[in-house]
C-alpha atoms as a PDB file:
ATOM      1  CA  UNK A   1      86.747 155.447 123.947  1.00  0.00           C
ATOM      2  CA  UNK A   2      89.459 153.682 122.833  1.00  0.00           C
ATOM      3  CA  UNK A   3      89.231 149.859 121.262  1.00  0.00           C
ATOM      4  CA  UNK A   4      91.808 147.463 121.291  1.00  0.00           C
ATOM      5  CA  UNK A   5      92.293 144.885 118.505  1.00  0.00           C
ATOM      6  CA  UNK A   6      92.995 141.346 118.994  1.00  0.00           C
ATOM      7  CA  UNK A   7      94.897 139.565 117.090  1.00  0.00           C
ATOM      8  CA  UNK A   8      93.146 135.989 116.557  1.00  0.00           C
ATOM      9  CA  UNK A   9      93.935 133.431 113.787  1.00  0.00           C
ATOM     10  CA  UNK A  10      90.780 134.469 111.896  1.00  0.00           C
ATOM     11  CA  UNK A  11      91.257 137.920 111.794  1.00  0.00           C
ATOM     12  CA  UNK A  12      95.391 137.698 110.879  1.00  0.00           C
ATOM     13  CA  UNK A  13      95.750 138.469 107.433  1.00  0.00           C
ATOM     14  CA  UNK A  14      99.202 136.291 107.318  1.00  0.00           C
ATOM     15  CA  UNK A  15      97.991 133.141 108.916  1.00  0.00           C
ATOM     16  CA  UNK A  16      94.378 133.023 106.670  1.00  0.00           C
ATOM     17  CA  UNK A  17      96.595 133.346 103.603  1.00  0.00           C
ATOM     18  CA  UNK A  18      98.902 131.019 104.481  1.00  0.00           C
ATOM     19  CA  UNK A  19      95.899 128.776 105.333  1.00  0.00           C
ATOM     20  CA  UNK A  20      93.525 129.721 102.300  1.00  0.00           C
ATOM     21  CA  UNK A  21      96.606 129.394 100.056  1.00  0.00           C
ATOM     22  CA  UNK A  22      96.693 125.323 100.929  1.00  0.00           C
ATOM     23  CA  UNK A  23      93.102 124.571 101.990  1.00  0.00           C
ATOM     24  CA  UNK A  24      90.921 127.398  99.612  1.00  0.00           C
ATOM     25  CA  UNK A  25      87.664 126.351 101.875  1.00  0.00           C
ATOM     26  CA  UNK A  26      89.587 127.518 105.309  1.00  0.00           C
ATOM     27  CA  UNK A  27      88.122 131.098 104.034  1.00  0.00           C
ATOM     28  CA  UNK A  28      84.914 129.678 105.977  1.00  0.00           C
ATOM     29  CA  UNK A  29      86.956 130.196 109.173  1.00  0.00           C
ATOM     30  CA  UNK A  30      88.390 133.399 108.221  1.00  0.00           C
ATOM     31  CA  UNK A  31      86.734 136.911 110.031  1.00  0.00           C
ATOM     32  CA  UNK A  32      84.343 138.632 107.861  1.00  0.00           C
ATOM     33  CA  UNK A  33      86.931 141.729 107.222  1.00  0.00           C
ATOM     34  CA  UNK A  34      89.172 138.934 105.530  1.00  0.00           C
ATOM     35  CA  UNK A  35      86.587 137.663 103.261  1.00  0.00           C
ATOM     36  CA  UNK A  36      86.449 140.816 101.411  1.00  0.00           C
ATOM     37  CA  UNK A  37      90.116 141.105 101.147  1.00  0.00           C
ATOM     38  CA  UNK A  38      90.423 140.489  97.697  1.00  0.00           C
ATOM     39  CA  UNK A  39      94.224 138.506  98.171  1.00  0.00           C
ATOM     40  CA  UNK A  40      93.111 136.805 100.194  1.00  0.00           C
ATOM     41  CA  UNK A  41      89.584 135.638  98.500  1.00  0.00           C
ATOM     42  CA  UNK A  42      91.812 134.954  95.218  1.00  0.00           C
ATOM     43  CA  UNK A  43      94.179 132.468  97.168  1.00  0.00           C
ATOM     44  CA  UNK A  44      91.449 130.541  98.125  1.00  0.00           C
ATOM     45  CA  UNK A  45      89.676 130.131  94.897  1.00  0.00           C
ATOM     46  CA  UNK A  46      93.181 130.106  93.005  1.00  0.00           C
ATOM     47  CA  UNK A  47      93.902 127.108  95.403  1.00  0.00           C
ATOM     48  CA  UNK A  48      89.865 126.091  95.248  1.00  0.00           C
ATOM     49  CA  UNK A  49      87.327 127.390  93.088  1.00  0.00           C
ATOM     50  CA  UNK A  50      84.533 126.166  95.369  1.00  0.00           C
ATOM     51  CA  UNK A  51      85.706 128.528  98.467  1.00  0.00           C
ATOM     52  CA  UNK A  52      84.008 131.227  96.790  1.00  0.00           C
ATOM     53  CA  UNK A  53      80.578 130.404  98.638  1.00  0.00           C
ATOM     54  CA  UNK A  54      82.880 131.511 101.714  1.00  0.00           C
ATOM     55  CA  UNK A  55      83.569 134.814 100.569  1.00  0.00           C
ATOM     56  CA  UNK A  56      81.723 138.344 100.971  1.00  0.00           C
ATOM     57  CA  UNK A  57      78.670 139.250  98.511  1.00  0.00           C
ATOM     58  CA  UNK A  58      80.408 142.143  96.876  1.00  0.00           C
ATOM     59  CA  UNK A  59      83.471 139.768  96.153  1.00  0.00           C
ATOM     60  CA  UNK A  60      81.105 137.145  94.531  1.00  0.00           C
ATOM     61  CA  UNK A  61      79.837 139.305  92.306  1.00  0.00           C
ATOM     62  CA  UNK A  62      83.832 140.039  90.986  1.00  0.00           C
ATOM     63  CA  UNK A  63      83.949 138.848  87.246  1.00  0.00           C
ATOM     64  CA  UNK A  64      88.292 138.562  88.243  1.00  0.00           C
ATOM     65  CA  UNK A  65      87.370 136.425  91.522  1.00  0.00           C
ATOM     66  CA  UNK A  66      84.218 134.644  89.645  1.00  0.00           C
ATOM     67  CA  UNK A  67      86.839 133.734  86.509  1.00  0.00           C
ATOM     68  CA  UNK A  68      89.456 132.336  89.102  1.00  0.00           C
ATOM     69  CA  UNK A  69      87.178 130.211  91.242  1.00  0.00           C
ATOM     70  CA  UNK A  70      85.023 128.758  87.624  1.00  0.00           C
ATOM     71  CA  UNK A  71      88.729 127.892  86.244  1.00  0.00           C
ATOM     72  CA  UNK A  72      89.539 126.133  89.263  1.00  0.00           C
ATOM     73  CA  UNK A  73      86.252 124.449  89.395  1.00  0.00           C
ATOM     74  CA  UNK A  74      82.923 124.534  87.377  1.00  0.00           C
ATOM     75  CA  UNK A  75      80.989 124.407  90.198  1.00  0.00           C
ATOM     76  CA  UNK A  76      82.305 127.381  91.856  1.00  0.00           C
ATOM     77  CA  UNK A  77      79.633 129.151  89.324  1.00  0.00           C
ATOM     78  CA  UNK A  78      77.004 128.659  91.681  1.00  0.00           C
ATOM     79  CA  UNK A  79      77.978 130.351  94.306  1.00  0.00           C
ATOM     80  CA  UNK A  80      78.696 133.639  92.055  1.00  0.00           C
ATOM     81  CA  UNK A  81      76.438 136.389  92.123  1.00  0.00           C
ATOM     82  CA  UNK A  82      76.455 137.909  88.344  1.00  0.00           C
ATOM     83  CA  UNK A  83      75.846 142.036  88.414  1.00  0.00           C
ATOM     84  CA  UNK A  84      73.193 141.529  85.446  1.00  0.00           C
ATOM     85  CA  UNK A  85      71.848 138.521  84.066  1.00  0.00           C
ATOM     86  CA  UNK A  86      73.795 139.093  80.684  1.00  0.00           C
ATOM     87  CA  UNK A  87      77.524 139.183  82.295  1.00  0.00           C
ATOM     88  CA  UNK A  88      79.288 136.631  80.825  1.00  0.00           C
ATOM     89  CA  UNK A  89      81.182 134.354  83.390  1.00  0.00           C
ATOM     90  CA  UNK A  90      82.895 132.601  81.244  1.00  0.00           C
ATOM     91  CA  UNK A  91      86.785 133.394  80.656  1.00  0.00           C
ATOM     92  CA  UNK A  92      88.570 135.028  77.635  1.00  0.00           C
ATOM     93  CA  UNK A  93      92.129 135.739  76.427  1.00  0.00           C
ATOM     94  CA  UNK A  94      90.619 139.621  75.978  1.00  0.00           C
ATOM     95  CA  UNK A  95      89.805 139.147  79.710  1.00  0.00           C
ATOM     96  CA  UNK A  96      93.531 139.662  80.742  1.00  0.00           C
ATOM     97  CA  UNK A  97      94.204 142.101  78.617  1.00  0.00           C
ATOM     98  CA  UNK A  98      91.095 143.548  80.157  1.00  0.00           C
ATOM     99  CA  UNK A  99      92.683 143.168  83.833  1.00  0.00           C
ATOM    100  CA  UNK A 100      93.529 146.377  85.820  1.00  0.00           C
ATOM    101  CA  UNK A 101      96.449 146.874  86.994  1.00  0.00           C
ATOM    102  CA  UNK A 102      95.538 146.349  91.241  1.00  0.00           C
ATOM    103  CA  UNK A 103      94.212 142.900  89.612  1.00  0.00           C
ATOM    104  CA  UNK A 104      96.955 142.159  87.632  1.00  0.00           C
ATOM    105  CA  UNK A 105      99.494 142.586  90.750  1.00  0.00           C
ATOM    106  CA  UNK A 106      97.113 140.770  93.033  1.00  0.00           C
ATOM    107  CA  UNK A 107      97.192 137.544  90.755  1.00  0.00           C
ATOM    108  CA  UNK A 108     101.107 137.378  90.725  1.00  0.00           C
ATOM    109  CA  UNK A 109     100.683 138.128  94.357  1.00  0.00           C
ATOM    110  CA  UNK A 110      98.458 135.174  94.680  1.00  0.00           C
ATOM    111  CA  UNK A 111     100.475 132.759  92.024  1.00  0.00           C
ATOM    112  CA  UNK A 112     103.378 133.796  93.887  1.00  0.00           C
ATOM    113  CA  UNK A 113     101.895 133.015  97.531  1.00  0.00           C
ATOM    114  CA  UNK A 114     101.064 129.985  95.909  1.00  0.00           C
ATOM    115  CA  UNK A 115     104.198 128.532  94.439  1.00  0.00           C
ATOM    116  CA  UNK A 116     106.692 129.467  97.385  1.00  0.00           C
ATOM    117  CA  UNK A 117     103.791 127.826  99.984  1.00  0.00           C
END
Protein backbone atom coordinates (compact mmCIF):
# COMPACT_ATOMS: atom_id res chain seq x y z
CA UNK A 1 0.00 0.00 0.00
CA UNK A 2 1.33 3.02 -0.91
CA UNK A 3 0.44 6.59 0.97
CA UNK A 4 0.60 9.79 -0.50
CA UNK A 5 1.53 12.94 1.46
CA UNK A 6 -0.18 16.15 1.24
CA UNK A 7 1.27 19.03 1.44
CA UNK A 8 -1.02 21.44 3.69
CA UNK A 9 0.07 24.70 5.41
CA UNK A 10 0.23 22.90 8.78
CA UNK A 11 2.24 20.19 7.90
CA UNK A 12 4.94 22.48 5.56
CA UNK A 13 7.91 22.88 7.47
CA UNK A 14 8.73 26.32 5.42
CA UNK A 15 5.44 28.05 5.78
CA UNK A 16 5.05 27.12 9.91
CA UNK A 17 8.51 28.65 10.30
CA UNK A 18 7.97 31.44 8.45
CA UNK A 19 4.70 31.79 10.44
CA UNK A 20 6.03 30.71 14.02
CA UNK A 21 9.05 32.96 13.35
CA UNK A 22 6.49 36.25 13.41
CA UNK A 23 3.50 35.01 15.43
CA UNK A 24 5.40 32.24 18.11
CA UNK A 25 1.60 31.08 19.14
CA UNK A 26 0.79 30.04 15.25
CA UNK A 27 2.66 26.66 16.54
CA UNK A 28 -1.07 25.92 17.81
CA UNK A 29 -1.97 25.56 14.11
CA UNK A 30 1.01 23.71 13.15
CA UNK A 31 0.60 19.49 12.53
CA UNK A 32 1.70 17.52 15.41
CA UNK A 33 5.02 16.20 13.42
CA UNK A 34 6.01 20.04 13.42
CA UNK A 35 5.61 20.57 17.02
CA UNK A 36 8.37 18.30 17.81
CA UNK A 37 10.62 19.76 15.28
CA UNK A 38 12.88 21.34 17.47
CA UNK A 39 13.57 24.61 14.75
CA UNK A 40 10.75 25.03 14.50
CA UNK A 41 9.50 24.89 18.39
CA UNK A 42 12.62 27.34 19.08
CA UNK A 43 11.29 30.01 16.50
CA UNK A 44 8.25 30.18 18.17
CA UNK A 45 9.36 30.59 21.68
CA UNK A 46 12.51 32.68 20.41
CA UNK A 47 9.75 34.93 18.81
CA UNK A 48 7.24 34.03 22.01
CA UNK A 49 8.05 32.35 25.07
CA UNK A 50 4.39 31.55 25.78
CA UNK A 51 4.01 29.24 22.45
CA UNK A 52 5.61 26.61 24.33
CA UNK A 53 2.12 25.29 25.72
CA UNK A 54 1.73 24.57 21.81
CA UNK A 55 4.50 22.36 21.50
CA UNK A 56 4.98 18.41 21.95
CA UNK A 57 5.54 16.91 25.65
CA UNK A 58 9.00 15.65 24.98
CA UNK A 59 9.95 19.24 23.66
CA UNK A 60 8.55 20.85 26.91
CA UNK A 61 10.50 19.02 28.94
CA UNK A 62 13.87 20.53 26.80
CA UNK A 63 15.95 22.59 29.42
CA UNK A 64 17.40 24.51 25.66
CA UNK A 65 13.59 25.06 24.51
CA UNK A 66 12.37 25.67 28.36
CA UNK A 67 15.48 28.44 28.71
CA UNK A 68 14.36 30.13 25.33
CA UNK A 69 10.64 30.36 25.92
CA UNK A 70 11.31 31.59 30.15
CA UNK A 71 13.79 34.35 28.54
CA UNK A 72 11.26 35.42 26.24
CA UNK A 73 8.61 35.36 28.82
CA UNK A 74 8.31 34.32 32.57
CA UNK A 75 5.27 32.82 32.10
CA UNK A 76 6.27 30.43 29.53
CA UNK A 77 7.49 28.39 32.84
CA UNK A 78 4.23 27.01 33.26
CA UNK A 79 3.74 25.31 30.51
CA UNK A 80 7.30 23.42 30.92
CA UNK A 81 7.41 20.04 32.03
CA UNK A 82 10.80 19.74 34.28
CA UNK A 83 12.45 15.92 33.95
CA UNK A 84 12.87 15.95 37.94
CA UNK A 85 11.66 18.28 40.36
CA UNK A 86 15.31 19.55 41.11
CA UNK A 87 16.19 20.72 37.32
CA UNK A 88 16.89 24.08 37.47
CA UNK A 89 14.98 26.20 34.78
CA UNK A 90 16.52 29.03 35.28
CA UNK A 91 19.36 30.25 32.72
CA UNK A 92 23.20 30.45 33.16
CA UNK A 93 26.26 31.75 31.27
CA UNK A 94 27.68 27.88 31.99
CA UNK A 95 24.42 26.94 30.17
CA UNK A 96 25.91 27.90 26.69
CA UNK A 97 28.94 26.67 27.20
CA UNK A 98 26.94 23.64 28.17
CA UNK A 99 25.03 23.71 24.63
CA UNK A 100 25.66 20.82 22.13
CA UNK A 101 26.62 21.40 19.15
CA UNK A 102 22.93 20.32 17.06
CA UNK A 103 21.68 23.10 19.71
CA UNK A 104 24.13 25.48 19.18
CA UNK A 105 23.50 25.44 15.18
CA UNK A 106 19.78 25.32 15.70
CA UNK A 107 19.82 28.71 17.72
CA UNK A 108 21.82 30.61 14.94
CA UNK A 109 19.43 28.83 12.69
CA UNK A 110 16.59 30.27 14.60
CA UNK A 111 18.32 33.94 15.33
CA UNK A 112 19.05 33.86 11.80
CA UNK A 113 15.36 32.90 10.58
CA UNK A 114 14.57 35.55 12.79
CA UNK A 115 16.52 38.58 11.76
CA UNK A 116 16.24 38.12 7.82
CA UNK A 117 12.10 37.54 8.47
Amino acid sequence: MHYISIRTPQNDKDIVLAAVSNYGSALEYASDHLKEDKVIVLAAVGQDGTALQFASNHLKSDRFIVMIAVANSKDALQFAIPLRTSTQLEPSVDDLFLLEKEDFVILLRVIYVQHTS
